[in-house]
C-alpha atoms as a PDB file:
ATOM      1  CA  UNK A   1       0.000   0.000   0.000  1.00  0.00           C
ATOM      2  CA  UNK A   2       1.199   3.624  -0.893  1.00  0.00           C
ATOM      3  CA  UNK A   3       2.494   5.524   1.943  1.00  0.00           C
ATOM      4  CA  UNK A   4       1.046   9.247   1.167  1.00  0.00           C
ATOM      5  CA  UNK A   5       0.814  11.266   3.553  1.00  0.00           C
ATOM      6  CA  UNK A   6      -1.574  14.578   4.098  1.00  0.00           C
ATOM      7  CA  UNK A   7       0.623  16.951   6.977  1.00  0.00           C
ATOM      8  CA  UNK A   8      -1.801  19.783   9.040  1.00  0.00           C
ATOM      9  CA  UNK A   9       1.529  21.743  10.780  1.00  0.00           C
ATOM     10  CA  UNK A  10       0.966  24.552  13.254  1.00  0.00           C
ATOM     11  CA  UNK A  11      -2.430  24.081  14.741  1.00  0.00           C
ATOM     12  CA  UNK A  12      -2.230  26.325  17.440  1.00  0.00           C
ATOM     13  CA  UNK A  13      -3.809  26.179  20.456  1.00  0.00           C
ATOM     14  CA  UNK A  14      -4.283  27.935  24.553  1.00  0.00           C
ATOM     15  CA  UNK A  15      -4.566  24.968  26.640  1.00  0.00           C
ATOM     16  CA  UNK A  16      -4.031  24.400  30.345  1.00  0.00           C
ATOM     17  CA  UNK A  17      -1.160  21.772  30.474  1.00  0.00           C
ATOM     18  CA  UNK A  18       1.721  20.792  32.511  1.00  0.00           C
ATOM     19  CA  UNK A  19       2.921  19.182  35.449  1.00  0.00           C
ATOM     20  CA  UNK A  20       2.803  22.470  37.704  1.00  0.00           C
ATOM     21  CA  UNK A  21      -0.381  23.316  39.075  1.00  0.00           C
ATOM     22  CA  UNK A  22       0.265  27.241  37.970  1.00  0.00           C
ATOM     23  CA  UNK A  23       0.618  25.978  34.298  1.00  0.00           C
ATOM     24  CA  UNK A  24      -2.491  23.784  34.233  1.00  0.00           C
ATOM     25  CA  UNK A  25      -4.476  27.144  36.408  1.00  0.00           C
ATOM     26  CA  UNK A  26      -2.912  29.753  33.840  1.00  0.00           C
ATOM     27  CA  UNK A  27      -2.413  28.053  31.062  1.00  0.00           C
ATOM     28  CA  UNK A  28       0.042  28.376  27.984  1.00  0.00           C
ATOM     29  CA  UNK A  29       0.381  28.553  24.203  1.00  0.00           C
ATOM     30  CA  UNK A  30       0.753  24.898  22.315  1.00  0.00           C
ATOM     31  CA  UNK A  31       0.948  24.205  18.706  1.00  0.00           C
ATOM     32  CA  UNK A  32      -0.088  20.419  17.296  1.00  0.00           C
ATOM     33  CA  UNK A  33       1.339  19.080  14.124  1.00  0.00           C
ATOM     34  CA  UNK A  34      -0.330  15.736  12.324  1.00  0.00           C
ATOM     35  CA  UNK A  35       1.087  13.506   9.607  1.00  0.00           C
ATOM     36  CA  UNK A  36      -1.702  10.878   8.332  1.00  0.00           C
ATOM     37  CA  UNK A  37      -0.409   8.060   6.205  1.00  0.00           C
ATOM     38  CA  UNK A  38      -2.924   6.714   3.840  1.00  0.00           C
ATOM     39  CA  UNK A  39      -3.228   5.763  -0.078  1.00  0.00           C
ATOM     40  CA  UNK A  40      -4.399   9.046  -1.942  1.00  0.00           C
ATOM     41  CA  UNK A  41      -4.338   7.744  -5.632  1.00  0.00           C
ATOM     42  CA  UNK A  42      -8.141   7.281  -5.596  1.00  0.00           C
ATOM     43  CA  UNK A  43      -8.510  10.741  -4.180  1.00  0.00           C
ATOM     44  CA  UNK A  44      -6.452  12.410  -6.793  1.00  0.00           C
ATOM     45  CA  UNK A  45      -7.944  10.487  -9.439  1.00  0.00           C
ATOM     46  CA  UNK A  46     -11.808  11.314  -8.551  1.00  0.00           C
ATOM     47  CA  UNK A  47     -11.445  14.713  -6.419  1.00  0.00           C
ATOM     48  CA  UNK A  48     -13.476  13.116  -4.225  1.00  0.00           C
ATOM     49  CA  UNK A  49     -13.128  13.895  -0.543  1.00  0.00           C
ATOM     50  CA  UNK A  50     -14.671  10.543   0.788  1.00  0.00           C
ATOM     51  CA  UNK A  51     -11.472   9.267  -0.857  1.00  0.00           C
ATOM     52  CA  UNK A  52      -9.052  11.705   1.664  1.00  0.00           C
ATOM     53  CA  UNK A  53      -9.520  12.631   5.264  1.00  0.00           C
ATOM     54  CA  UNK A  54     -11.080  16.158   5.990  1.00  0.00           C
ATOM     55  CA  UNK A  55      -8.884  18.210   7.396  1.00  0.00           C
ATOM     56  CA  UNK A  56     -11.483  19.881   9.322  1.00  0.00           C
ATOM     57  CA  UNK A  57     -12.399  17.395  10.614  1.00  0.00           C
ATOM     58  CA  UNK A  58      -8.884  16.347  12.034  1.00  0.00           C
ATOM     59  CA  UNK A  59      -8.529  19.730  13.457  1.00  0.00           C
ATOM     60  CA  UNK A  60     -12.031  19.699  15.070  1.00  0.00           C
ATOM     61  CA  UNK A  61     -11.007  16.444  16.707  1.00  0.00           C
ATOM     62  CA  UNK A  62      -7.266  17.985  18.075  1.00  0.00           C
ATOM     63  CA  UNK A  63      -9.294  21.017  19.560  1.00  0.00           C
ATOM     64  CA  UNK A  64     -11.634  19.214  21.151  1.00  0.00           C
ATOM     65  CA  UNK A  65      -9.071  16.552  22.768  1.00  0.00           C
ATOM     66  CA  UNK A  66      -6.408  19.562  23.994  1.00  0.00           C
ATOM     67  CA  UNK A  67      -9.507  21.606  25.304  1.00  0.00           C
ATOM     68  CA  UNK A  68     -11.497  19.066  26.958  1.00  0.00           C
ATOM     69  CA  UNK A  69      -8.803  17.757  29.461  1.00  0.00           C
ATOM     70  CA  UNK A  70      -5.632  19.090  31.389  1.00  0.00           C
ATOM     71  CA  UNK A  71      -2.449  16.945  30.351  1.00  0.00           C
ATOM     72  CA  UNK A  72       0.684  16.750  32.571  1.00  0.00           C
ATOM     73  CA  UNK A  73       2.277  15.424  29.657  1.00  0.00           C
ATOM     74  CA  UNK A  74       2.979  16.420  26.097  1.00  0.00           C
ATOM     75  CA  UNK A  75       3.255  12.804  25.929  1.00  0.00           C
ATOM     76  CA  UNK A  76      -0.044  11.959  27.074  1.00  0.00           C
ATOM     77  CA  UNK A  77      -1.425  14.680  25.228  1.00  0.00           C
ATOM     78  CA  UNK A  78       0.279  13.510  21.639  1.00  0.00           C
ATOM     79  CA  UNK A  79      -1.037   9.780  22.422  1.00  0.00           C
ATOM     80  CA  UNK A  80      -4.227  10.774  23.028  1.00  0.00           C
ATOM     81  CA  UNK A  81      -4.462  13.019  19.832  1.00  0.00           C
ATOM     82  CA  UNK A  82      -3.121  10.042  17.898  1.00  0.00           C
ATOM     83  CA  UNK A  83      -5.015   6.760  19.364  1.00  0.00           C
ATOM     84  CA  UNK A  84      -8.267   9.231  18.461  1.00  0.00           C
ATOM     85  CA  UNK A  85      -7.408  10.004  14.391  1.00  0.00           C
ATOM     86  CA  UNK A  86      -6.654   6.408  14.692  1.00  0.00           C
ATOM     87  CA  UNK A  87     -10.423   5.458  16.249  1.00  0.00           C
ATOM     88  CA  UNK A  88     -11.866   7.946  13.886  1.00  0.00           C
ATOM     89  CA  UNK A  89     -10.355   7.917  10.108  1.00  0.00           C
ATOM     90  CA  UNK A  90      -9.010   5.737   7.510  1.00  0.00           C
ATOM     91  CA  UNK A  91      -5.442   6.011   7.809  1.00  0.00           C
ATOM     92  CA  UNK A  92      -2.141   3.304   8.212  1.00  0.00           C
ATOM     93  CA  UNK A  93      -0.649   5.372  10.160  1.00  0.00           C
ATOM     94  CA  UNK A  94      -0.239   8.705  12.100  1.00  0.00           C
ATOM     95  CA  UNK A  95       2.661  11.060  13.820  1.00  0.00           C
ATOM     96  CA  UNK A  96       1.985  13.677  16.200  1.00  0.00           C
ATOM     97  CA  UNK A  97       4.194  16.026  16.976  1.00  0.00           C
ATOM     98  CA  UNK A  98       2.905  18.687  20.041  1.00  0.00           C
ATOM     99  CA  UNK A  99       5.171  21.692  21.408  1.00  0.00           C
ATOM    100  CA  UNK A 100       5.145  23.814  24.231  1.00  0.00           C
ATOM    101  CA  UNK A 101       6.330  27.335  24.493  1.00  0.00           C
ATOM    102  CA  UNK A 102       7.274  29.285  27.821  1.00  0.00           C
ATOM    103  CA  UNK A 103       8.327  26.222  29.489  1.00  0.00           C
ATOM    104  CA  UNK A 104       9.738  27.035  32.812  1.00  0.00           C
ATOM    105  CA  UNK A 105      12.923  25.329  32.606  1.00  0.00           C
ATOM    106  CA  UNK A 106      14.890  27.720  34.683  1.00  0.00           C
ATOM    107  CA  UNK A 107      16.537  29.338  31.309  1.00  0.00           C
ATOM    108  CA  UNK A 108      15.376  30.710  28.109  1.00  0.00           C
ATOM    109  CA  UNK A 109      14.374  28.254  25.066  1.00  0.00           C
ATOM    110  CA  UNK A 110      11.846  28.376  22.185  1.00  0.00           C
ATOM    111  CA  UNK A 111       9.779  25.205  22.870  1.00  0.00           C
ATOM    112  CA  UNK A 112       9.666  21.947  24.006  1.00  0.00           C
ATOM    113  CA  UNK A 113       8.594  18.999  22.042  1.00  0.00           C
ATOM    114  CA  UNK A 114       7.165  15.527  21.692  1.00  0.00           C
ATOM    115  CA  UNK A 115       7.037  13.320  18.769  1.00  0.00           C
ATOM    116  CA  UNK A 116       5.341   9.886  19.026  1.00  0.00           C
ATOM    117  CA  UNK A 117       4.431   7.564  15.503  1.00  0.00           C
ATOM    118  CA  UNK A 118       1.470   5.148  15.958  1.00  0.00           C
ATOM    119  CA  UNK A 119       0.377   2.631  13.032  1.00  0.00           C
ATOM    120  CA  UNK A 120      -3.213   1.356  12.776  1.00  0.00           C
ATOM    121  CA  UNK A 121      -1.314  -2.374  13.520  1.00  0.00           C
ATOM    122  CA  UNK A 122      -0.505  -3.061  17.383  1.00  0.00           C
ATOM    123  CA  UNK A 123      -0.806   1.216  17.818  1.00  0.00           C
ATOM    124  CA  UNK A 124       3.002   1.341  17.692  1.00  0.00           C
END
């Protein structure tokens, strides 16, 4: 099977996550990045978006998971956002990629940053 692959980079999101209480009571700026894995000859053959995944959909679906529960964890965050795309579209595989800005690491950085890769097979 083809390994195409449809990439939604920079969601961005304010979400309430982190292992101190202040960041999960303030909150803080996150951004979500998804690669899905799928064959998309039959979509660029008919133009047909049954034959794809919608991105708005996928986007709805990050939202909703980052906003609808505090995360210590990017971790636990980027395995929930990819065991759900999983549940809910037609795709081989996934990889999730979610950052954190104004981490309080005691010194100055851009981000932090978790990648995880799930497959539809054994989720790993």
């Amino acid at each position: 099977m083809s390994k195409d692959c449809i990439r939604i980079t920079d969601m961005h999101f304010y979400g309430y996550h982190g292992v101190d209480a202040s960041e999960r009571q303030l909150g803080g700026r996150f951004a979500i990045d998804v690669e899905l894995y799928r064959d998309l000859a039959e979509a660029g053959r008919t133009d047909d978006l049954d034959q794809t995944v919608d991105y708005k959909a996928v986007y709805d679906l990050v939202s909703h998971i980052q906003s609808g529960r505090k995360f210590q964890l990017l971790e636990a965050l980027a395995e929930t956002v990819a065991g759900a795309i999983l549940d809910s579209f037609e795709l081989e595989e996934v990889v999730v990629r979610a950052r954190k800005q104004s981490v309080p690491l005691g010194g100055l950085i851009d981000h932090t940053e978790v990648e995880i890769r799930r497959t539809r097979r054994g989720m790993g």
